[in-house]
C-alpha atoms as a PDB file:
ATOM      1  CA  UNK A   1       0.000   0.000   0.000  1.00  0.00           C
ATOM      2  CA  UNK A   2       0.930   4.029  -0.345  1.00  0.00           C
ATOM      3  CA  UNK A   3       0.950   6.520   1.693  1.00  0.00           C
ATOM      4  CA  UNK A   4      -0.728   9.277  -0.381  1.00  0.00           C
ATOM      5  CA  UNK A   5       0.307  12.882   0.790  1.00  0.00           C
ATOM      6  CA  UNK A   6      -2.205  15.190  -0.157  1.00  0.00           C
ATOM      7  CA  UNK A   7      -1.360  19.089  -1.048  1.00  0.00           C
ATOM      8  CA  UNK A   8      -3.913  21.942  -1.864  1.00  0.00           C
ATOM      9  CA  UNK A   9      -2.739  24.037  -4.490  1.00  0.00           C
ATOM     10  CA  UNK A  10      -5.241  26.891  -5.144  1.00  0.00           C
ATOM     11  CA  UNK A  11      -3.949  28.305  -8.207  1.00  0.00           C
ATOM     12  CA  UNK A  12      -5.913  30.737  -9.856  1.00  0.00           C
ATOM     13  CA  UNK A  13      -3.886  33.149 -11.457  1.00  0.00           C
ATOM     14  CA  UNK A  14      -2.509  30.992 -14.669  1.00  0.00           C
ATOM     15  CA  UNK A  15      -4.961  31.804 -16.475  1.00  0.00           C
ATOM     16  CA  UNK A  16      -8.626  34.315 -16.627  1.00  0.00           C
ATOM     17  CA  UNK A  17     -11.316  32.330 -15.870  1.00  0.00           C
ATOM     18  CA  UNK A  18     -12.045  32.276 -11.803  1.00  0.00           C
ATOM     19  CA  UNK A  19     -12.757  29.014  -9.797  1.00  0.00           C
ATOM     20  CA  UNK A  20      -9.794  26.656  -9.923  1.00  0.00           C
ATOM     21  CA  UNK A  21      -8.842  28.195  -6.659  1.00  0.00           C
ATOM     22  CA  UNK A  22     -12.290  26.593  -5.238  1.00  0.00           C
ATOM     23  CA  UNK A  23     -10.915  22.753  -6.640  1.00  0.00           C
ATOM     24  CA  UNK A  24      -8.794  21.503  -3.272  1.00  0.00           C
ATOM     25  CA  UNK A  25     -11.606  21.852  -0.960  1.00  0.00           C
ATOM     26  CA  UNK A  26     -14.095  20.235  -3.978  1.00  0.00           C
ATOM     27  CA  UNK A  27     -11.899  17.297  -3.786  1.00  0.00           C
ATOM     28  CA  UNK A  28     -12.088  16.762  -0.432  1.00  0.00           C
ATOM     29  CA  UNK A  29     -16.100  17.284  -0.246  1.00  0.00           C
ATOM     30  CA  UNK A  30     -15.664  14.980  -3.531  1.00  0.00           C
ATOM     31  CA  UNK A  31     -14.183  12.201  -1.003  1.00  0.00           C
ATOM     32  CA  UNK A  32     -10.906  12.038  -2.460  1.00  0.00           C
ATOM     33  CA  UNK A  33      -9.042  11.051   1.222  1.00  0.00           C
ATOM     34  CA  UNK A  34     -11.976   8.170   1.874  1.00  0.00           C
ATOM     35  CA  UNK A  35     -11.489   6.921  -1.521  1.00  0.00           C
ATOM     36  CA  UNK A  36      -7.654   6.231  -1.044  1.00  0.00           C
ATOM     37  CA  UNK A  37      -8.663   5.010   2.278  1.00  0.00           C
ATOM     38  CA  UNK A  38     -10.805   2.712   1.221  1.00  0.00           C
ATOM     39  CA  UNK A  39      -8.178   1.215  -1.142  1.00  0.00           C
ATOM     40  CA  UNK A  40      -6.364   0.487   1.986  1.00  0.00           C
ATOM     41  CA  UNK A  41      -3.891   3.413   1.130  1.00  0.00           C
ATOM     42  CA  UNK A  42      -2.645   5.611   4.142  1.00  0.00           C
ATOM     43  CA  UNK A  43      -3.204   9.185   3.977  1.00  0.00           C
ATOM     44  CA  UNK A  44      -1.900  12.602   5.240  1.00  0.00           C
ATOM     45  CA  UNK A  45      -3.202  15.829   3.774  1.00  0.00           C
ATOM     46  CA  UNK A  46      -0.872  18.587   4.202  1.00  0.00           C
ATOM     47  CA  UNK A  47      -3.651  21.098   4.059  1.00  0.00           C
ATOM     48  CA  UNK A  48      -2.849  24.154   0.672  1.00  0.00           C
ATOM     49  CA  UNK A  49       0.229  25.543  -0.259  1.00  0.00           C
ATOM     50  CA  UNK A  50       0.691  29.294   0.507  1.00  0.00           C
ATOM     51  CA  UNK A  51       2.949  31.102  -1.082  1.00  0.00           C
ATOM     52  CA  UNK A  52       5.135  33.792  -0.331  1.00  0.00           C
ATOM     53  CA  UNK A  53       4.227  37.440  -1.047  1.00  0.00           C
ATOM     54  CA  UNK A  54       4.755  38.567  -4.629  1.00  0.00           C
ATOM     55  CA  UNK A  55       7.310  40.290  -5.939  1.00  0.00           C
ATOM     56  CA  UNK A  56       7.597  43.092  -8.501  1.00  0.00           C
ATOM     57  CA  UNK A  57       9.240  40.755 -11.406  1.00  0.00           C
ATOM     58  CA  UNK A  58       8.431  41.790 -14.998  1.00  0.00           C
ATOM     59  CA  UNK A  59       9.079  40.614 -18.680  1.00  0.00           C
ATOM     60  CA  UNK A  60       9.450  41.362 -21.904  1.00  0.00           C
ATOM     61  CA  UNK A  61       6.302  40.247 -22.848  1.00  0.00           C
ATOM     62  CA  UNK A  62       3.073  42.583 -22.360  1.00  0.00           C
ATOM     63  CA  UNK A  63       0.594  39.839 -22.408  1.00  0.00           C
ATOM     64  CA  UNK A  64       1.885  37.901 -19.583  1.00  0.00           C
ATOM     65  CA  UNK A  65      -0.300  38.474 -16.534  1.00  0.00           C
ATOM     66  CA  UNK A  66       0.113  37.713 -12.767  1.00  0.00           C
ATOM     67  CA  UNK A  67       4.031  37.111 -12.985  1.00  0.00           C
ATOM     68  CA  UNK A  68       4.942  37.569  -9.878  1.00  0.00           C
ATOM     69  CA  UNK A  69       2.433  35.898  -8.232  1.00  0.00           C
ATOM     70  CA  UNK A  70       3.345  32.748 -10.536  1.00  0.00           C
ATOM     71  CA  UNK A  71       6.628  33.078  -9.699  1.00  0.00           C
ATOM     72  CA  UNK A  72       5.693  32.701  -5.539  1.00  0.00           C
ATOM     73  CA  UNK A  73       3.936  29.406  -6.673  1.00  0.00           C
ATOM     74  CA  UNK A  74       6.288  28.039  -8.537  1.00  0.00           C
ATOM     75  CA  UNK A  75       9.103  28.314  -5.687  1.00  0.00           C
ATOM     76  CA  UNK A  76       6.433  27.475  -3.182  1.00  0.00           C
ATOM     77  CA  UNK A  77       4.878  24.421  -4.857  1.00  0.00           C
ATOM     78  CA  UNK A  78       8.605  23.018  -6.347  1.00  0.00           C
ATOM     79  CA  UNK A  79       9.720  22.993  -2.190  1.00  0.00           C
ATOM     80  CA  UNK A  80       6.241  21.443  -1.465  1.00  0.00           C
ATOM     81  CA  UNK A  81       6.773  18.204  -3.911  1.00  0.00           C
ATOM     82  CA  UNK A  82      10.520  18.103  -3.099  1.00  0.00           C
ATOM     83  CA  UNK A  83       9.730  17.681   0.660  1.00  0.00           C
ATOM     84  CA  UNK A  84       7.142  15.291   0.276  1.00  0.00           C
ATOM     85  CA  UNK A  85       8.165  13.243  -2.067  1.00  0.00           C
ATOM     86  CA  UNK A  86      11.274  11.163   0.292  1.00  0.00           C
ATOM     87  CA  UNK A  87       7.655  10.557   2.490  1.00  0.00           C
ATOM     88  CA  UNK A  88       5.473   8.940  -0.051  1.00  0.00           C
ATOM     89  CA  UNK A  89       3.107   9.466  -2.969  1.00  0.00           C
ATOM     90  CA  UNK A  90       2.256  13.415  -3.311  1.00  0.00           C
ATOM     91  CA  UNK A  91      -0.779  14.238  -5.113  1.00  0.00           C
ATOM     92  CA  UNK A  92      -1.559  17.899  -6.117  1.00  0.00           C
ATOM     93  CA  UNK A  93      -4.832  18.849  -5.735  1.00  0.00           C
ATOM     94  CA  UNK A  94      -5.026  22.491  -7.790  1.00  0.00           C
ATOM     95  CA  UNK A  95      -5.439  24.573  -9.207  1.00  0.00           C
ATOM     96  CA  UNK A  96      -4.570  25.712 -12.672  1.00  0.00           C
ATOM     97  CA  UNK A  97      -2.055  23.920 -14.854  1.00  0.00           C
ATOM     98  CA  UNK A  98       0.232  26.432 -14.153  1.00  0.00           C
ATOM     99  CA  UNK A  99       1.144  25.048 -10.659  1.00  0.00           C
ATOM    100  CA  UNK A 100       3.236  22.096 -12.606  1.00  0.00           C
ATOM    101  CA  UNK A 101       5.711  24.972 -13.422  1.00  0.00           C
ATOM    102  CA  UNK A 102       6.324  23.851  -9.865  1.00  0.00           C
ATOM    103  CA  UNK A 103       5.505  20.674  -9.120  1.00  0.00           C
ATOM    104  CA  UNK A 104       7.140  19.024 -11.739  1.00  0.00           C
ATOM    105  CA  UNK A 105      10.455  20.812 -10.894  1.00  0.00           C
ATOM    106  CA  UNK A 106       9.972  19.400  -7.814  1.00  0.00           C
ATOM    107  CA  UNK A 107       9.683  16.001  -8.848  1.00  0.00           C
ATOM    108  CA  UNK A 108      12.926  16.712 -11.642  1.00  0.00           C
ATOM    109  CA  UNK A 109      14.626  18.060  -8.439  1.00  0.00           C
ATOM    110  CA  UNK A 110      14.257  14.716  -5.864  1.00  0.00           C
ATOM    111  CA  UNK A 111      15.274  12.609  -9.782  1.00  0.00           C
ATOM    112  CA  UNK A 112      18.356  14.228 -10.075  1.00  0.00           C
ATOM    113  CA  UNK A 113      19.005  13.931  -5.656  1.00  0.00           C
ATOM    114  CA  UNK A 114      17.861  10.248  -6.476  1.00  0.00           C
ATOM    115  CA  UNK A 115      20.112   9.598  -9.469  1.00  0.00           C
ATOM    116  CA  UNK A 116      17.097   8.339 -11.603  1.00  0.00           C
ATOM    117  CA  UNK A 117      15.910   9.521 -14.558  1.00  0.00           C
ATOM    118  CA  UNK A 118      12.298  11.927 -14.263  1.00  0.00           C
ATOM    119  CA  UNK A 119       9.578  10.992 -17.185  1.00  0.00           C
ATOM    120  CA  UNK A 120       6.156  12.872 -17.011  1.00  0.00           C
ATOM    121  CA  UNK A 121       3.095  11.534 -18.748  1.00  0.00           C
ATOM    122  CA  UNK A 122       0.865  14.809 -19.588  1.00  0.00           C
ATOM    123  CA  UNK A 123      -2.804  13.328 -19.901  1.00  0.00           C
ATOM    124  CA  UNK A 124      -4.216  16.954 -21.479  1.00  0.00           C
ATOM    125  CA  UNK A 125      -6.432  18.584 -24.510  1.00  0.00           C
ATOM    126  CA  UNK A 126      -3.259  20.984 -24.369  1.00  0.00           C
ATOM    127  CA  UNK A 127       0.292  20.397 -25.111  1.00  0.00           C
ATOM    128  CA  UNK A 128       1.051  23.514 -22.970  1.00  0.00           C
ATOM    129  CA  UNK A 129       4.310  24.007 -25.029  1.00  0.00           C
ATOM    130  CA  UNK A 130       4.348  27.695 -25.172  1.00  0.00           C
ATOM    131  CA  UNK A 131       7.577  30.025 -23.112  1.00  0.00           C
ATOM    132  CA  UNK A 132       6.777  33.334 -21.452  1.00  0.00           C
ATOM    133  CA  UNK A 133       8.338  34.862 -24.104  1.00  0.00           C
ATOM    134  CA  UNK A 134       5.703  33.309 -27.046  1.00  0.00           C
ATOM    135  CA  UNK A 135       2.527  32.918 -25.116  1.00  0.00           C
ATOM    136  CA  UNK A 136       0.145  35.683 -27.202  1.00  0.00           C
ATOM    137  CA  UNK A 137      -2.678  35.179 -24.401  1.00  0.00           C
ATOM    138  CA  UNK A 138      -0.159  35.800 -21.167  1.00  0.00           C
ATOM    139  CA  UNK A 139      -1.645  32.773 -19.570  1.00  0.00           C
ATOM    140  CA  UNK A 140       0.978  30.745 -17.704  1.00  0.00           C
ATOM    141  CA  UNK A 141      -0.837  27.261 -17.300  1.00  0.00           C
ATOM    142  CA  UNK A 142       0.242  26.733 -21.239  1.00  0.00           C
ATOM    143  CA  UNK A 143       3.888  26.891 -19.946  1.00  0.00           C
ATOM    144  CA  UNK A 144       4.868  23.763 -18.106  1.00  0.00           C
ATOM    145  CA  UNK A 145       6.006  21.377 -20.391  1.00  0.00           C
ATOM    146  CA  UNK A 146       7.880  23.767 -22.176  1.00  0.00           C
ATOM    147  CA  UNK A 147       9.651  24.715 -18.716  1.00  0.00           C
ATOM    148  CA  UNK A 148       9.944  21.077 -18.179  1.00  0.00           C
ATOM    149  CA  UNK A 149      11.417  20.490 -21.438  1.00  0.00           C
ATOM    150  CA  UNK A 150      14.197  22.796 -21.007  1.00  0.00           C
ATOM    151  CA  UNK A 151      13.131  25.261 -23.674  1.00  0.00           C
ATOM    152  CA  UNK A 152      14.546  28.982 -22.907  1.00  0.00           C
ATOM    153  CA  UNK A 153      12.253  32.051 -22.702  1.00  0.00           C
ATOM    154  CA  UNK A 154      11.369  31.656 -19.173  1.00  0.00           C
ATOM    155  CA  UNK A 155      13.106  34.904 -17.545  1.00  0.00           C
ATOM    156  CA  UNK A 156      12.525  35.442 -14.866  1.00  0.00           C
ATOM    157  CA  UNK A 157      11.805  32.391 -13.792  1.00  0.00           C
ATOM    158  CA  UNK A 158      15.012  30.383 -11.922  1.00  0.00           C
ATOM    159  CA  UNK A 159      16.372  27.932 -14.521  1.00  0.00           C
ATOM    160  CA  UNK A 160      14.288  24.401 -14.557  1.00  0.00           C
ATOM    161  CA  UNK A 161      16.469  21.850 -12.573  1.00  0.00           C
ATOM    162  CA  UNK A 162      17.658  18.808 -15.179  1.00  0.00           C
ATOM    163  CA  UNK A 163      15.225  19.537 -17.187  1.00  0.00           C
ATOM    164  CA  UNK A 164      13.642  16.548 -18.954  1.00  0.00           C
ATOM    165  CA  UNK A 165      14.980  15.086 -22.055  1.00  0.00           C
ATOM    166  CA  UNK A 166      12.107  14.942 -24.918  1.00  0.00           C
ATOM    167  CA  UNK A 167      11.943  11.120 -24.691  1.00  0.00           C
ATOM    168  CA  UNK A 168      11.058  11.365 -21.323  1.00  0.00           C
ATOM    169  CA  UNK A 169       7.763  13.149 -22.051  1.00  0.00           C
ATOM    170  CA  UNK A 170       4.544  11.326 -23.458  1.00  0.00           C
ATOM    171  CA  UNK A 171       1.687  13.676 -24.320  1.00  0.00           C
ATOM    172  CA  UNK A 172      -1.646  11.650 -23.838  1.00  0.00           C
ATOM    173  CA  UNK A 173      -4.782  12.882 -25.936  1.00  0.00           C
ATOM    174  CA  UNK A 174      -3.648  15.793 -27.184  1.00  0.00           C
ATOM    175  CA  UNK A 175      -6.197  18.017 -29.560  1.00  0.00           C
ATOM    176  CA  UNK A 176      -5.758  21.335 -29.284  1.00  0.00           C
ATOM    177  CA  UNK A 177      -2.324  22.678 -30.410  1.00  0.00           C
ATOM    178  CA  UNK A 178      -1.479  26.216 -32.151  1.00  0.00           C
ATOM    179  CA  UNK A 179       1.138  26.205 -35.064  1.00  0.00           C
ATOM    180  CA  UNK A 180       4.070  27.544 -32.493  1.00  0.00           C
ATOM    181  CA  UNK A 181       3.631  25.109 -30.137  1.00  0.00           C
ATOM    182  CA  UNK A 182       3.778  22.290 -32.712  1.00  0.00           C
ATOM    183  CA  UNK A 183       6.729  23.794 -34.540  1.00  0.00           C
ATOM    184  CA  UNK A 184       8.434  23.660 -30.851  1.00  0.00           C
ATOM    185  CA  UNK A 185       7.577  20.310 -30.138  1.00  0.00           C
ATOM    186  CA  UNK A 186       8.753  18.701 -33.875  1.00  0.00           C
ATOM    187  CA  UNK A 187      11.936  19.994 -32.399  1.00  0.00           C
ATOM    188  CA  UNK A 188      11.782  17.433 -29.432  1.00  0.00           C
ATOM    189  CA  UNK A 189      12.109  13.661 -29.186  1.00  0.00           C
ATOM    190  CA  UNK A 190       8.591  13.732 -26.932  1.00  0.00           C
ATOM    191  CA  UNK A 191       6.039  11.342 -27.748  1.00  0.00           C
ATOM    192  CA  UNK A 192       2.728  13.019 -29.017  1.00  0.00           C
ATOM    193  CA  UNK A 193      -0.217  10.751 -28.644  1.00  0.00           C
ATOM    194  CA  UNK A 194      -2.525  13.162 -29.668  1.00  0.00           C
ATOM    195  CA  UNK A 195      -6.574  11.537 -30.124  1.00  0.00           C
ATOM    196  CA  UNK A 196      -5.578  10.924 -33.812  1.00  0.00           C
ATOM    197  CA  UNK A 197      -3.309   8.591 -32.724  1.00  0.00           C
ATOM    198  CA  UNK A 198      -5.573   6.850 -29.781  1.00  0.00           C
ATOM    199  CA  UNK A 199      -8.465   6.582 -32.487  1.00  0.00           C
ATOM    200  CA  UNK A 200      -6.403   4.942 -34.899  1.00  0.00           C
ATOM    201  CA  UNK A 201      -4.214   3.131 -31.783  1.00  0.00           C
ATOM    202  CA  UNK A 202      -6.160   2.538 -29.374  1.00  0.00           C
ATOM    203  CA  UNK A 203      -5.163   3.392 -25.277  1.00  0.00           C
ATOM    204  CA  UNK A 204      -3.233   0.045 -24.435  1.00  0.00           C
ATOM    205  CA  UNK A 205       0.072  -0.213 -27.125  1.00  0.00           C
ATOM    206  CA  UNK A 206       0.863   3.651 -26.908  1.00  0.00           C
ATOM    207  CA  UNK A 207       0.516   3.782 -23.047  1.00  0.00           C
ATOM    208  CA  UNK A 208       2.338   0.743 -22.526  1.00  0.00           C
ATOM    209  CA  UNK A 209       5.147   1.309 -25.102  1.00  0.00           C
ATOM    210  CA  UNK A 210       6.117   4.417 -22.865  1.00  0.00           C
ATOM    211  CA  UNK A 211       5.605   2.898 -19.986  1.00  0.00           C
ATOM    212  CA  UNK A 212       8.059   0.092 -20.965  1.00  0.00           C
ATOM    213  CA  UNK A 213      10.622   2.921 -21.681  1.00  0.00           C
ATOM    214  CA  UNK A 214       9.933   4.093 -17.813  1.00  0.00           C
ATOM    215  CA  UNK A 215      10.607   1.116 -16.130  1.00  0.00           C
ATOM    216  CA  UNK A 216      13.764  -0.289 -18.336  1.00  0.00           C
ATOM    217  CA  UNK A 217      15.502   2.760 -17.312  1.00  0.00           C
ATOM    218  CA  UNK A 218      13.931   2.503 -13.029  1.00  0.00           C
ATOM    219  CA  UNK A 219      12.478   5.815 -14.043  1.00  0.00           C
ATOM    220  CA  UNK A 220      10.263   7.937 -11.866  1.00  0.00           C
ATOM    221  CA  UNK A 221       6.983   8.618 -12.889  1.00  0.00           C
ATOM    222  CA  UNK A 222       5.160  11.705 -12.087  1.00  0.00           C
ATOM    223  CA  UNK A 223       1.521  12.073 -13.936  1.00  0.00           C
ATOM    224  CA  UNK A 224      -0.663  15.516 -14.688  1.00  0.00           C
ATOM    225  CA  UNK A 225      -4.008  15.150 -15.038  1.00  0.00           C
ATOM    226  CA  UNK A 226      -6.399  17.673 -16.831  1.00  0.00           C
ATOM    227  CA  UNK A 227      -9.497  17.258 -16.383  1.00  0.00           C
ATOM    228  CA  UNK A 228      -9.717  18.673 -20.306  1.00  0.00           C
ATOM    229  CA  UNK A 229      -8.197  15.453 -20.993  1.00  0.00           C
ATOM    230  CA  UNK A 230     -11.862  13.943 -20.321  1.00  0.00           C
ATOM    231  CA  UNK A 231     -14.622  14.843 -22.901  1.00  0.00           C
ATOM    232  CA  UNK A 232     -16.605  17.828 -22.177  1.00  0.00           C
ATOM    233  CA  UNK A 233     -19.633  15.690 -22.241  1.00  0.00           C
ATOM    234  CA  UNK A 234     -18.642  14.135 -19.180  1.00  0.00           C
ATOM    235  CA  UNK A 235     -16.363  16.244 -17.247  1.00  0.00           C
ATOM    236  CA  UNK A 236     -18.233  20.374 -17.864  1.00  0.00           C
ATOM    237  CA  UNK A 237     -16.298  21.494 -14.968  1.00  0.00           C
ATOM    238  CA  UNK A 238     -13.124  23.512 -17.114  1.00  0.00           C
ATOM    239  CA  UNK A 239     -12.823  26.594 -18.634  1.00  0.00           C
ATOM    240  CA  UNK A 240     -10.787  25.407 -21.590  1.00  0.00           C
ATOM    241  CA  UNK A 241     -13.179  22.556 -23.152  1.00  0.00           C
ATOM    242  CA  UNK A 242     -11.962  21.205 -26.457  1.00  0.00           C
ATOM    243  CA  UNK A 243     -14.943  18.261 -27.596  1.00  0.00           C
ATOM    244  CA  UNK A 244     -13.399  14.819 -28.351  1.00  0.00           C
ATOM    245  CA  UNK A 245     -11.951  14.161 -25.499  1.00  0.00           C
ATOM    246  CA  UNK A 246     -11.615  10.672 -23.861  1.00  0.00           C
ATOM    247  CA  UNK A 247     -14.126   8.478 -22.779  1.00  0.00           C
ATOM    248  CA  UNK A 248     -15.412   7.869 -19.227  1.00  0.00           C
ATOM    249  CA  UNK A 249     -14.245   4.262 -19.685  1.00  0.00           C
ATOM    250  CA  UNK A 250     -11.023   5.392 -21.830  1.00  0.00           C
ATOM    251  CA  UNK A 251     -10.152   7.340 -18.941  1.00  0.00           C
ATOM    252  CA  UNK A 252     -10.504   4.674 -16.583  1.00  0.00           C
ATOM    253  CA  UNK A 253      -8.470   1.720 -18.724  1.00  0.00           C
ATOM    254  CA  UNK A 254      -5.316   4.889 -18.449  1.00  0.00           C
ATOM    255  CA  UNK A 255      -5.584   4.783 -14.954  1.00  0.00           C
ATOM    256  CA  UNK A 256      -5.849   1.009 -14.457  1.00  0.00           C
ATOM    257  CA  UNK A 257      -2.683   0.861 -16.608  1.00  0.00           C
ATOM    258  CA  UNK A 258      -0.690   2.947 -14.985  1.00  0.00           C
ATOM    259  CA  UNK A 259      -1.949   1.560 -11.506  1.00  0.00           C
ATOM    260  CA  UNK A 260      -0.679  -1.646 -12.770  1.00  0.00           C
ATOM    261  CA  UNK A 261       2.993  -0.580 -14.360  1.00  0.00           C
ATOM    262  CA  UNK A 262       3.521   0.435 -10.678  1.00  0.00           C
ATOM    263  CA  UNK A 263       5.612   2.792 -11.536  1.00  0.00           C
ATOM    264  CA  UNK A 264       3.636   5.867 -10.461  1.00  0.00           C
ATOM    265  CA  UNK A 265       5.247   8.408  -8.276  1.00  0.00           C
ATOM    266  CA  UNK A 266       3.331  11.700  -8.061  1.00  0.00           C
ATOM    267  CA  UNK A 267      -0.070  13.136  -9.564  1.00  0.00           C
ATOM    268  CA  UNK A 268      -1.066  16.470 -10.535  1.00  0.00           C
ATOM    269  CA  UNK A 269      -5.293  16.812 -10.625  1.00  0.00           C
ATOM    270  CA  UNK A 270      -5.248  20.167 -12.654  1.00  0.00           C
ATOM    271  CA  UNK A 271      -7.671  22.749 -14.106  1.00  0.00           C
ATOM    272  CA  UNK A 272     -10.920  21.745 -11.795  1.00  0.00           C
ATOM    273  CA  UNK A 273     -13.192  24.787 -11.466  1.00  0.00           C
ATOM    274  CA  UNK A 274     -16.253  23.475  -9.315  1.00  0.00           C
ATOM    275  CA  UNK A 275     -18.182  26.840 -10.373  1.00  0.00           C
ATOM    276  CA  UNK A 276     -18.863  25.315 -13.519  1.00  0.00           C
ATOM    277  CA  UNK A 277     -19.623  21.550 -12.379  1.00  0.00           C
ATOM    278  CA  UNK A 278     -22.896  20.114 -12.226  1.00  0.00           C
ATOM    279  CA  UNK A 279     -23.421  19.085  -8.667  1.00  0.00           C
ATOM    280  CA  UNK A 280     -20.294  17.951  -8.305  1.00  0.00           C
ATOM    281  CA  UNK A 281     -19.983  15.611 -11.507  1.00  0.00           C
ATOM    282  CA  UNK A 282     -16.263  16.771 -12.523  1.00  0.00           C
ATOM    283  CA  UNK A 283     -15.055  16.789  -9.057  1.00  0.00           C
ATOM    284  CA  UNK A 284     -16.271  13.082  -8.310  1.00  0.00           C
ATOM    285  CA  UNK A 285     -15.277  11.389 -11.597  1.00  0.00           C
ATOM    286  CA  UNK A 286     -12.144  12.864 -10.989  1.00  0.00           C
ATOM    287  CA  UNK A 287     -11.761  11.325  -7.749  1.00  0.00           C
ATOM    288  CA  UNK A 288     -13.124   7.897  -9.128  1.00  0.00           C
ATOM    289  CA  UNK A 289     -10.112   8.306 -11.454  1.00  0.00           C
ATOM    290  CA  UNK A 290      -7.843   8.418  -9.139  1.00  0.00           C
ATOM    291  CA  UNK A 291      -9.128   5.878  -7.526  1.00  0.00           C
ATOM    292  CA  UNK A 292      -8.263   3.333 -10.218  1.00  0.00           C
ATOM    293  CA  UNK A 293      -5.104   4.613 -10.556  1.00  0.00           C
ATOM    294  CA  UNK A 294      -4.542   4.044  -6.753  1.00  0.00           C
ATOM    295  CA  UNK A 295      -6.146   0.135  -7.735  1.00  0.00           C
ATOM    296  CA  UNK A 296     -10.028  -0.066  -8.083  1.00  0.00           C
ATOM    297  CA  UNK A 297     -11.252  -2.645 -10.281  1.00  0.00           C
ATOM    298  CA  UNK A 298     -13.577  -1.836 -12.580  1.00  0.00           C
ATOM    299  CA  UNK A 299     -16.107  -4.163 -10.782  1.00  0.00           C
ATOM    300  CA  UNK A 300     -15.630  -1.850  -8.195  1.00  0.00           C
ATOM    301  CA  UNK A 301     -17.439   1.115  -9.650  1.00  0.00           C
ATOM    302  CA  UNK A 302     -19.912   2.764  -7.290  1.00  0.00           C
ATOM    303  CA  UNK A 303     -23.350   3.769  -8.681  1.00  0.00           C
ATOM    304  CA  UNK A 304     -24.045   7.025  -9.022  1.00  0.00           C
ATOM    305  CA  UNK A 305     -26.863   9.485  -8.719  1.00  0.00           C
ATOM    306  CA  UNK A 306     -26.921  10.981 -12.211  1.00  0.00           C
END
C-alpha cells in the first residue's frame, strides 16, 4: 500500500477564468481522502500551499499576466513536492495547470538527488508548449512542459532543474495545439499521442510502449491530469473545453494501466473549477479516477446518482 500525501494548491492566477482556486476543498467534499482510504492506502493531507508574497518581477512580454504571483507558486509548490516526495506518494490537488511549473520541478529536483531519470506523462487537450516569451494570451498554465522540457524564454523564472529530455515526455490525448507550439515540439524527441493517434491506436500499445521505456531505465513517474483530458460531455467542470476528449471508460483503462505498471510516483489533478460543475460531476469522476489509478477494479465502480 501508499501513503498518499495530499497538497492543496489553489492556483488561480494561470490563467482568466475564476474558480480553480475553489478545486482543493471540492476534492475533499468529492471524497478524495476516503477513496484512497478505502483502497487500503494511508493518507496525510498537508492542508494548501501558501505562497510567499509577490514580488515586482516583470518581462518582456506585455501579455503575460500575474508574474509575480506565478513566480511565488512556482518556488512554493517546487519545495512542497521536493519535501514530500522522500515521504510517499504526493498528489496535487489544484489549481490551474500552471502550478506544474512547480511541481514538476519538484519532482525533476528529488530525480536528479535520487540519481534516476524523471519521465512525465501529460494526460491533457493541451500540449502547454508555449515560453513566457511566445505565449500571445499571457496565460501561464500553457507553460509547463515547455519549462519542463528545457526550452529557454522563461526569464525570470530560476532555470528548470535537469530539465527533462524529450523522450522522457509522453503527451496523452492531445487536440488542441497552435502552429508555435507544434513547430516547438517537432523539435523534441517527446512522444505526441494526440486523439488521432488513440483513435487509430487505441489506449493500451501507446501507453504501454512508454511505460516500458519508464521502467527499463527505473524511471520515476510523475503524472498531470487535466481534467480537459476527459470529454466535455462528461467532465463540464473547465474553462478550456476542447470536444473529443476521452471516454469515461477510456479514462478509466489509463488509470488502471498505470496503476498496474507500478511505476507511479506523483499526480497532478489540474484545471478543476467546481463553479462550472454540475453538482459535483467533474469533481467526483475525478476522484473515481484516481481511484483506479490508486487500484479499483472496474467491478468496483460505485453507482451514481446521475
Amino acid at each position: 500500500m501508499t501513503h498518499c500525501i495530499l497538497i492543496g494548491a489553489p492556483v488561480d492566477e494561470g490563467q482568466r477564468r475564476l474558480g480553480c482556486l475553489m478545486g482543493p476543498a471540492a476534492y475533499r467534499v468529492a471524497g478524495l481522502s476516503r477513496t484512497l482510504g478505502d483502497l487500503g492506502h494511508t493518507v496525510e493531507d498537508r492542508g494548501d500551499v501558501t505562497p510567499r508574497a509577490p514580488g515586482n518581477e516583470t518581462c518582456a512580454n506585455p501579455a503575460v499576466h500575474h508574474l509575480p504571483e506565478m513566480l511565488a507558486w512556482t518556488e512554493a509548490l517546487r519545495s512542497a513536492m521536493a519535501n514530500a516526495l522522500p515521504d510517499g506518494m504526493p498528489i496535487i490537488m489544484g489549481g490551474d495547470h500552471s502550478l506544474a511549473l512547480g511541481t514538476v520541478a519538484g519532482v525533476a529536483q528529488h530525480a536528479a538527488k535520487l540519481g534516476r531519470p524523471q519521465f512525465v506523462i501529460w494526460l491533457d487537450a493541451h500540449s502547454d508548449f508555449h515560453t513566457v516569451e511566445t505565449t500571445t494570451s499571457g496565460n501561464l498554465h500553457g507553460t509547463p512542459m515547455a519549462y519542463a522540457a528545457g526550452r529557454p524564454g522563461f526569464d525570470p523564472f530560476p532555470p528548470f532543474p535537469a530539465p527533462i529530455p524529450g523522450e522522457n515526455i509522453c503527451m496523452f490525448g492531445i487536440r488542441s495545439v497552435d502552429p508555435a507550439e507544434h513547430a516547438a515540439m517537432q523539435e523534441t524527441e517527446i512522444a505526441v499521442n494526440d486523439m488521432r493517434v488513440l483513435d487509430e491506436q487505441g489506449i493500451v500499445a501507446p501507453l504501454r510502449a512508454f511505460l516500458n521505456r519508464v521502467r527499463e531505465a527505473n524511471g520515476l513517474l510523475h503524472v498531470s491530469l487535466d481534467v480537459d483530458f476527459l470529454d466535455p460531455s462528461i467532465a463540464p467542470a473547465v474553462g478550456t473545453t476542447v470536444p473529443g476528449g476521452t471516454t469515461f471508460r477510456e479514462a478509466h483503462l489509463v488509470m488502471e494501466l498505470l496503476h498496474e505498471s507500478g511505476l507511479v510516483t506523483s499526480l497532478d489533478l489540474v484545471e478543476l473549477n467546481p463553479f462550472l460543475d454540475d453538482r459535483g460531476r467533474t469533481a467526483k469522476l475525478m476522484v473515481d479516477l484516481v481511484g483506479s489509478l490508486m487500484g479499483r477494479k472496474v467491478f468496483d465502480r460505485p453507482t451514481r446518482s446521475y
